[in-house]
Protein backbone atom coordinates (compact mmCIF):
# COMPACT_ATOMS: atom_id res chain seq x y z
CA UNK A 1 113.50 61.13 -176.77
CA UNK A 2 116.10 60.35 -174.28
CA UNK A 3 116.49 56.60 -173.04
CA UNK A 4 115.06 55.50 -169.70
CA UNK A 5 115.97 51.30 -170.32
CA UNK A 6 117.12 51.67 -166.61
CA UNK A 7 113.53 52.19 -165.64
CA UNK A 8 112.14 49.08 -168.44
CA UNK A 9 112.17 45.57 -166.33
CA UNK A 10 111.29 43.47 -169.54
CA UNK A 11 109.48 40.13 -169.26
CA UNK A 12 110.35 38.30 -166.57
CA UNK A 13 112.25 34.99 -169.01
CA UNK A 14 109.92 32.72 -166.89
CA UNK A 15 106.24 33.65 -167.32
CA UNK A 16 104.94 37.46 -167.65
CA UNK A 17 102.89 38.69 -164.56
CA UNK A 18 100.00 37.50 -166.77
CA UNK A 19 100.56 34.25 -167.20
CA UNK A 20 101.79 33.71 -163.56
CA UNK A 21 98.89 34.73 -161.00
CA UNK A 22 98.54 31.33 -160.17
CA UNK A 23 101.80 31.35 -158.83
CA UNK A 24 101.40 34.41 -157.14
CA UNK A 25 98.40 33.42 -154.48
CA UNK A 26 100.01 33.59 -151.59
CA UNK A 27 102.31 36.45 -150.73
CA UNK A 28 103.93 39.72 -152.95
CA UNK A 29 107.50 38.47 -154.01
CA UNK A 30 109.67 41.13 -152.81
CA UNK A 31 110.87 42.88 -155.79
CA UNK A 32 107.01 43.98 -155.73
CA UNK A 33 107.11 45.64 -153.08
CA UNK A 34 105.40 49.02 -152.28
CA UNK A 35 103.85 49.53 -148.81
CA UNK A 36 100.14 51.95 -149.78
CA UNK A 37 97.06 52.40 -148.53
CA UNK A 38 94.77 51.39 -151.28
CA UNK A 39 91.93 52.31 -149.98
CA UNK A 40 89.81 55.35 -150.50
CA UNK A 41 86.90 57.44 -150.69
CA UNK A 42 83.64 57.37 -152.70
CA UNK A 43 82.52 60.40 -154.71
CA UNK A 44 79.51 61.13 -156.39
CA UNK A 45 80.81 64.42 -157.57
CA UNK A 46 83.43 63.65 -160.32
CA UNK A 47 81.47 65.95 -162.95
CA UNK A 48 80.12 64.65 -165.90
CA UNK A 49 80.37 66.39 -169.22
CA UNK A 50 77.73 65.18 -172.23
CA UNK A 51 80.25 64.81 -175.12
CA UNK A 52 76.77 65.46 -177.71
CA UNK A 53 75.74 68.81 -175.66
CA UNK A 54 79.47 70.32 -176.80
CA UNK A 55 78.31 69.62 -180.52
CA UNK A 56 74.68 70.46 -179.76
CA UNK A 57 73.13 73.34 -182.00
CA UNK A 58 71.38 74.74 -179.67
CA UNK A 59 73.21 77.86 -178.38
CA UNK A 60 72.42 77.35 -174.70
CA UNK A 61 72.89 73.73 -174.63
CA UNK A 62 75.95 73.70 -176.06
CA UNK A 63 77.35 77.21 -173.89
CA UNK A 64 75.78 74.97 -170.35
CA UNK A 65 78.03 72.02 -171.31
CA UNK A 66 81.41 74.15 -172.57
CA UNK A 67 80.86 75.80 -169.17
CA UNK A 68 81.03 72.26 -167.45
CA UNK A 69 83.67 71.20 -169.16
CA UNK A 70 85.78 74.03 -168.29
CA UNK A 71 84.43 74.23 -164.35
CA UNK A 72 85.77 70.09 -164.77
CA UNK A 73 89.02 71.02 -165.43
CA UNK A 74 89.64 74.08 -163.08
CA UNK A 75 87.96 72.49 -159.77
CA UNK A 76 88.66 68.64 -160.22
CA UNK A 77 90.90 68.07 -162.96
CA UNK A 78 88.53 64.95 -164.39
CA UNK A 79 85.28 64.57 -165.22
CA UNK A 80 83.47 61.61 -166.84
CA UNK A 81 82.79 61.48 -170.58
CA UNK A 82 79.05 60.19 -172.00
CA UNK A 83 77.45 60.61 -175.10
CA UNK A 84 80.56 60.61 -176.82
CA UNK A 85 79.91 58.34 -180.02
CA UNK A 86 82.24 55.71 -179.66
CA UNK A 87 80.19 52.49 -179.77
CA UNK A 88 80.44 50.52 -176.86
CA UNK A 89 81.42 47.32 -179.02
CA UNK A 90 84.36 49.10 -180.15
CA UNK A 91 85.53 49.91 -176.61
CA UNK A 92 85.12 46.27 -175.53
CA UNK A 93 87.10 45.28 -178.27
CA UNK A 94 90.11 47.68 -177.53
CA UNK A 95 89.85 45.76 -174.14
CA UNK A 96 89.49 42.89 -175.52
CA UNK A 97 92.10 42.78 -178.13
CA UNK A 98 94.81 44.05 -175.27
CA UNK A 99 93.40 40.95 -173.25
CA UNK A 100 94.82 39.16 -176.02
CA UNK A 101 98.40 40.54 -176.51
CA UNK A 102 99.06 39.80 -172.78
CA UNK A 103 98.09 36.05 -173.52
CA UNK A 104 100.21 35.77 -176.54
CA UNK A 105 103.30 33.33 -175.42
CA UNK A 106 106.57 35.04 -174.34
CA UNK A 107 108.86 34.75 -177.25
CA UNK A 108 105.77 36.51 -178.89
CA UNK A 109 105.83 39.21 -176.35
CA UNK A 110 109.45 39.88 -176.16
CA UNK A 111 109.53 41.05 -179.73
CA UNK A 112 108.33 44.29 -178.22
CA UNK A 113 110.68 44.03 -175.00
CA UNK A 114 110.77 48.06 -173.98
CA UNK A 115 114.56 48.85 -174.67
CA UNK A 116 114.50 52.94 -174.73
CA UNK A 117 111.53 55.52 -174.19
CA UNK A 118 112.06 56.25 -177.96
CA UNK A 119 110.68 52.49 -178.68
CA UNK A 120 107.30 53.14 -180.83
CA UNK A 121 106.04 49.79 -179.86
CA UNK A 122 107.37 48.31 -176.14
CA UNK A 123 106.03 46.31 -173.73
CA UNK A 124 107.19 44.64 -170.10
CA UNK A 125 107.00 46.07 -166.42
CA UNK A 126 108.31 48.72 -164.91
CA UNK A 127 111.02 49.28 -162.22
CA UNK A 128 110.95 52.06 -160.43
CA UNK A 129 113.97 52.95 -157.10
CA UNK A 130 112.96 55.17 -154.37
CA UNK A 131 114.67 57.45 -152.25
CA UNK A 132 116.26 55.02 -150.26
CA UNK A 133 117.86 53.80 -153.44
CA UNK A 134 115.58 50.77 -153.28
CA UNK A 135 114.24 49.04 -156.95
CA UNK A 136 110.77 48.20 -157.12
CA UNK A 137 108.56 46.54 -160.31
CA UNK A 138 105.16 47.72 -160.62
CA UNK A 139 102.28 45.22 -160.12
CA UNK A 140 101.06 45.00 -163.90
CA UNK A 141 102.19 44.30 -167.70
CA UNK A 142 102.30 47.33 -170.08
CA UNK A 143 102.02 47.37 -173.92
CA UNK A 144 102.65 51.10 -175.29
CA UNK A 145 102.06 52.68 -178.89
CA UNK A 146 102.87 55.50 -180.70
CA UNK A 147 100.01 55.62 -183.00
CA UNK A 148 100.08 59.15 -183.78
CA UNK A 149 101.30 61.24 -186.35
CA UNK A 150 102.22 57.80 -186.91
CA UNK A 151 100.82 54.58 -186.70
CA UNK A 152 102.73 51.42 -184.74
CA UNK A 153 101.01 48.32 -183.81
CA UNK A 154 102.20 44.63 -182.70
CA UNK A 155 101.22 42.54 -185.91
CA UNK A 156 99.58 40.16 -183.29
CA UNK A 157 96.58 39.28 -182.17
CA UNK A 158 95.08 39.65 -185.48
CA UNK A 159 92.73 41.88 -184.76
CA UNK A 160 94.27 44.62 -182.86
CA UNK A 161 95.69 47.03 -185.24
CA UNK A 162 92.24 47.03 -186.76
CA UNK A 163 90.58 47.98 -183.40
CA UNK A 164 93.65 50.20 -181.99
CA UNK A 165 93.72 52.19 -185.51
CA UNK A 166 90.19 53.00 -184.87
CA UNK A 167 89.61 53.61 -181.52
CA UNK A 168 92.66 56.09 -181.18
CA UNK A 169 91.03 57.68 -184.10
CA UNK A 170 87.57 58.61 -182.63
CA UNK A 171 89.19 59.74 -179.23
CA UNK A 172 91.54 62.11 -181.73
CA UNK A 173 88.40 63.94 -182.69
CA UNK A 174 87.17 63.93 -179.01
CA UNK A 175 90.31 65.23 -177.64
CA UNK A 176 90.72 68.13 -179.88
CA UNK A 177 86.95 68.90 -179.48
CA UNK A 178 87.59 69.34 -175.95
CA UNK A 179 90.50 70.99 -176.23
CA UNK A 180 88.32 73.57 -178.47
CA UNK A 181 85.69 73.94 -176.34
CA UNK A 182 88.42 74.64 -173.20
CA UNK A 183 89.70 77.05 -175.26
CA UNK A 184 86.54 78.74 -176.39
CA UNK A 185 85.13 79.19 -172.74
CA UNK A 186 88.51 81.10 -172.50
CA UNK A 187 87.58 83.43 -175.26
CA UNK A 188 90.69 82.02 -177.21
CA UNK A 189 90.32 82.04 -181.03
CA UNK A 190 90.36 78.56 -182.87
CA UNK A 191 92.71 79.71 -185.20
CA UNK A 192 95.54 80.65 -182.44
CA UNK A 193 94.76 77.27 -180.59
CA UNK A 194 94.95 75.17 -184.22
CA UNK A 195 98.36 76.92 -184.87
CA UNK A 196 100.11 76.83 -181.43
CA UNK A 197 99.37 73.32 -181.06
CA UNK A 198 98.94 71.92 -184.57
CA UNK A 199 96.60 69.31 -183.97
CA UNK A 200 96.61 68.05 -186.93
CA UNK A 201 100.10 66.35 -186.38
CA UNK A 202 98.99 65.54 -182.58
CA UNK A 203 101.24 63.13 -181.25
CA UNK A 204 98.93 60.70 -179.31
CA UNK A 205 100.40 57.28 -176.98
CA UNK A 206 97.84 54.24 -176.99
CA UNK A 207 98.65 52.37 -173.71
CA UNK A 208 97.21 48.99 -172.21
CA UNK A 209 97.74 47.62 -169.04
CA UNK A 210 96.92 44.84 -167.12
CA UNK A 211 96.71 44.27 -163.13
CA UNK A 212 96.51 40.43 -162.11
CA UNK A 213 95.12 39.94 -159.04
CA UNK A 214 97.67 40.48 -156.02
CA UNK A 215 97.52 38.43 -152.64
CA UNK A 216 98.63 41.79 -150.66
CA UNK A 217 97.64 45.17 -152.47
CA UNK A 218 98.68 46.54 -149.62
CA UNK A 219 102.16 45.49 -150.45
CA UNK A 220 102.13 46.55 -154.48
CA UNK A 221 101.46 49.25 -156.65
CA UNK A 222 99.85 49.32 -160.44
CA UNK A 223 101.12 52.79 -161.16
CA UNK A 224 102.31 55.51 -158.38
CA UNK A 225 100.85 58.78 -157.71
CA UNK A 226 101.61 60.48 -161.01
CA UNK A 227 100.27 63.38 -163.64
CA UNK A 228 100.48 63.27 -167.34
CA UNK A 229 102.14 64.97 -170.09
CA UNK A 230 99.90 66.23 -172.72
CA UNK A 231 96.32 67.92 -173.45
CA UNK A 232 93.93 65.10 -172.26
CA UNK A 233 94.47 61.61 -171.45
CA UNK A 234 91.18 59.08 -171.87
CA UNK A 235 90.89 55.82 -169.65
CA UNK A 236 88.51 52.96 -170.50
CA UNK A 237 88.35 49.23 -168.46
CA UNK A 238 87.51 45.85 -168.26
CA UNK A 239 84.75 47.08 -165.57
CA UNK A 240 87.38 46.68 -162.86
CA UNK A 241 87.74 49.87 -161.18
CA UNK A 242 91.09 51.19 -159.67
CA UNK A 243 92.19 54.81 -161.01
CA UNK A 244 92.19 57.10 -157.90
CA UNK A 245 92.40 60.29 -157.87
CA UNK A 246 93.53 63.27 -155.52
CA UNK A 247 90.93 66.18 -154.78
CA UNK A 248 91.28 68.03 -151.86
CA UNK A 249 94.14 66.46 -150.08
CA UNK A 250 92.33 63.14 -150.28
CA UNK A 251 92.11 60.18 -152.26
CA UNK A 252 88.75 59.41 -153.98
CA UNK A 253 88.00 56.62 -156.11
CA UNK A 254 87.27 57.12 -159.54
CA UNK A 255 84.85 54.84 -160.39
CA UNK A 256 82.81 55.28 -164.00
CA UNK A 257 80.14 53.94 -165.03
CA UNK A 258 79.83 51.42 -168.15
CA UNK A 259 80.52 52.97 -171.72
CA UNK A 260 82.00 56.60 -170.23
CA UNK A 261 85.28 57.58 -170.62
CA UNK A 262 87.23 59.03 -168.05
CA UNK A 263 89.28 61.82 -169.02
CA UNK A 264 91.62 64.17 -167.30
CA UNK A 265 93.56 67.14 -168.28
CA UNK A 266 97.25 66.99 -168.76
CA UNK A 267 100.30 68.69 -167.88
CA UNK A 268 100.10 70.95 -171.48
CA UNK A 269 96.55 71.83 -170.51
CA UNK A 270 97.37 73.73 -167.50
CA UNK A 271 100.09 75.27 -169.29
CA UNK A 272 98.23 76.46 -171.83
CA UNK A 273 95.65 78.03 -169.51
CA UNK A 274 98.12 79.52 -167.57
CA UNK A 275 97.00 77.28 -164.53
CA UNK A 276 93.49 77.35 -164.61
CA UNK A 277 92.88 74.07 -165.93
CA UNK A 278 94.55 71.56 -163.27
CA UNK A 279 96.63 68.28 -164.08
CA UNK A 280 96.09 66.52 -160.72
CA UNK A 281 97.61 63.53 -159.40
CA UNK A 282 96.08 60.34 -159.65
CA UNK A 283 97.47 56.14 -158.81
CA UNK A 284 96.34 52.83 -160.00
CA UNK A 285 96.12 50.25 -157.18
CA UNK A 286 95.71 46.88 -157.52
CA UNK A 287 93.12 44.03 -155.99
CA UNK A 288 93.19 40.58 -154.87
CA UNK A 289 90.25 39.50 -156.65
CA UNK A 290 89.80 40.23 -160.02
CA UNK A 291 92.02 41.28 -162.85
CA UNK A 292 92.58 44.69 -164.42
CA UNK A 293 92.83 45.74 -167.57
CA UNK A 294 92.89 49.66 -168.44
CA UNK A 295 93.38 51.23 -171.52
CA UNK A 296 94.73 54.32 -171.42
CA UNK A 297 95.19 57.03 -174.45
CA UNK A 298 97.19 60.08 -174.01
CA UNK A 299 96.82 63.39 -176.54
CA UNK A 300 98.91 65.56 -176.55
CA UNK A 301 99.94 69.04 -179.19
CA UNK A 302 102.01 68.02 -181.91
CA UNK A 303 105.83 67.53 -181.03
CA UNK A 304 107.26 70.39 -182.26
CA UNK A 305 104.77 72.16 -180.89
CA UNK A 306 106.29 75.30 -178.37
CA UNK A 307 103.42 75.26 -175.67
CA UNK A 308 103.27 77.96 -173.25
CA UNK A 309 100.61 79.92 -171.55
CA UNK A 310 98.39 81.59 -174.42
CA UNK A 311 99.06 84.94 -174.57
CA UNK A 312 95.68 85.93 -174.27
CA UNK A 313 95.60 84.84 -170.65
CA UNK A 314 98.99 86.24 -169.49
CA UNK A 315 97.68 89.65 -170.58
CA UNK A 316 94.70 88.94 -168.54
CA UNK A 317 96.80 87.53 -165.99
CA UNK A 318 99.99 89.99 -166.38
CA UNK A 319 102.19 87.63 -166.16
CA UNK A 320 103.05 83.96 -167.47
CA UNK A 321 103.07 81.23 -164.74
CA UNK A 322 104.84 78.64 -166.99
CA UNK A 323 107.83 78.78 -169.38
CA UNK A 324 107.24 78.26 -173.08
CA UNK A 325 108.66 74.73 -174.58
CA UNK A 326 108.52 72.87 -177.45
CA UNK A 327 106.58 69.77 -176.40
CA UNK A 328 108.79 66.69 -177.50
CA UNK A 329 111.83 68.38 -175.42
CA UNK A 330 108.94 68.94 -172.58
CA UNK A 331 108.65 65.16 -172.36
CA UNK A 332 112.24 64.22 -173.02
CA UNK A 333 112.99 67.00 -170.17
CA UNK A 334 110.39 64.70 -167.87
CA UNK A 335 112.09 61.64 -168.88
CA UNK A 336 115.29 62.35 -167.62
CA UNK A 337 113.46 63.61 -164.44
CA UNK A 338 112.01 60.65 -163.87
CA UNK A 339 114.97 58.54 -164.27
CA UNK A 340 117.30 60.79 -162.21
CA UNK A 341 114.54 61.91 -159.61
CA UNK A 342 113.36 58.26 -159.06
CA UNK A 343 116.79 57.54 -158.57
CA UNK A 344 117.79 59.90 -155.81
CA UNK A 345 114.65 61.70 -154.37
CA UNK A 346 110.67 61.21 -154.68
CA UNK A 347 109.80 61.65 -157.89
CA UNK A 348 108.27 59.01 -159.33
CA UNK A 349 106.65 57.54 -155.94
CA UNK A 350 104.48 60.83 -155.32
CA UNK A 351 104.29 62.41 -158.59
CA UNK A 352 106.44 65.30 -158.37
CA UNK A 353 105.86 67.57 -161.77
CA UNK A 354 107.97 68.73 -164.12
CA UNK A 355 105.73 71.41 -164.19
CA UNK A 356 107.15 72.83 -160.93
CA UNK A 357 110.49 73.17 -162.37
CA UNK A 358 108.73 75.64 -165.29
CA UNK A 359 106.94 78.01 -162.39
CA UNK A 360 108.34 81.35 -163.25
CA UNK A 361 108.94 83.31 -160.14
């Protein structure tokens, strides 16, 4: 994958943003700065899809909830995840253990300094420039992992590859369940879904983040409108909300309750469905209260898998609205777009796709 360090800001040689909210009462230093309007809107209709329905054996359980599922991800895009097996211990501990990386000491920390997207294990902030060529760092501390076809971890805390290893295992199984029962209320065989996006070798990003309080959130961003590469992406927290999404030209705030997982489909999804599953824009915005702590895991086919629209659904359709591509050059391809588009136009800041470059007219 092609190197974005330009976009990396490592940790700051002082303190990280984690270890330096106490400095950071009083006003947004000025390499923060974003001007937003964090608020938004309150929605009680973010569907819900109940994970143990899908695997139900009753018939018309099971064909109610596939139907939900797939009604989630053509009309919002997310839904909420319950009954989905993961103990609820385990998913504190993911938080918890990512608590505990952030508090690790610096020299620890900087071990893992992010030095090219192709980094299995990296951590810092993130700059990103605008279109009026001015640099920005996002209001939060990152620690990303490949941990999927293979497994990296930090050796430290103790306990996190233990927890990490597991956790991104269960949500492995839920992800390709979904992406299953997507493609079954689709009439798609199993067997053409298994071997067009070999999820067996699915290459899947375990993310944490962390959002210290900020005196003006006003004046500082978490993460900028955005979509994501890959099938499904799965968001857990610290029981601090602040994932919005867009629906409808507006902002709502997606707030979920405690032990659910919030997922939403990804960039390959809509692909794959020839646009009827919808990869929609969503932010994180930060508080001046509390701390944040997300963590985030992304699934996506395997790498060298060449995802298109299924061919099922551009007969149906007559034609293909997306251009085949083999999935690590799909990402690579968005890399570079971020790094040159955040450089010169709007890109980053409002979530411009890569997907609109693959529309074929």
């Amino acid at each position: 994958m092609a190197s974005i360090a330009s976009s990396f800001q490592p940790f700051e040689s002082d303190k990280t943003l984690a270890n330096s909210s106490d400095d950071l009462k009083a006003v947004v230093p000025s390499k923060f700065n974003f001007t937003n309007e964090p608020t938004a809107l309150r929605s009680d209709s973010i569907p819900i899809v109940d994970f143990s329905a899908l695997t139900s054996s009753d018939p018309d359980q099971r064909s109610k909830s596939i139907h939900s599922l797939s009604k989630a991800c053509q009309e919002w895009g997310f839904f909420i995840l319950v009954n989905h097996g993961i103990p609820e211990e385990l998913m504190s501990a993911t938080v918890t253990t990512a608590r505990e990386f952030f508090s690790l000491p610096d020299h620890e920390k900087k071990k893992y300094e992010a030095k090219s997207a192709s980094d299995p294990i990296k951590c810092g902030n993130f700059n990103v420039t605008n279109n009026s060529n001015q640099n920005f760092t996002l209001w939060r501390d990152y620690l990303n992992l490949y941990v999927h076809p293979y497994f990296h971890c930090p050796n430290k805390p103790q306990l996190l590859r233990e927890v990490v290893l597991e956790y991104t295992e269960r949500t492995r199984k839920l992800a390709r369940k979904l992406v299953e029962s997507v493609s079954e209320s689709l009439d798609l065989e199993q067997h053409y879904v298994d071997q067009v996006l070999n999820l067996d070798s699915s290459f899947q990003l375990f993310a944490a983040n962390l959002y210290p309080p900020c005196p003006q959130p006003d004046q500082a961003i978490g993460i900028p409108p955005h979509t994501d590469p890959g099938l499904f992406t799965f968001l857990i927290h610290n029981g601090v909300a602040g994932l919005q999404i867009e629906h409808g030209g507006q902002w709502f705030n997606a707030d979920s309750p405690p032990g659910s997982i919030l997922v939403n489909a990804a960039e390959q999804l809509q692909i794959f469905t020839n646009g009827r599953c919808k990869s929609v824009r969503h932010r994180a915005v930060v508080n001046d209260k509390r701390e944040r702590i997300s963590i985030v895991v992304a699934n996506g086919p395997a790498g060298d898998a060449v995802v298109g629209p299924a061919a099922a659904l551009v007969r149906k359709d007559g034609r293909a609205i997306y251009l085949p591509m083999k999935y690590e050059e799909y990402v690579e391809a968005r890399m570079h777009g971020l790094v040159k588009e955040a450089q010169l136009t709007k890109s980053r800041l409002h979530g411009k796709s890569i997907l609109d470059e693959h529309v074929d007219n």
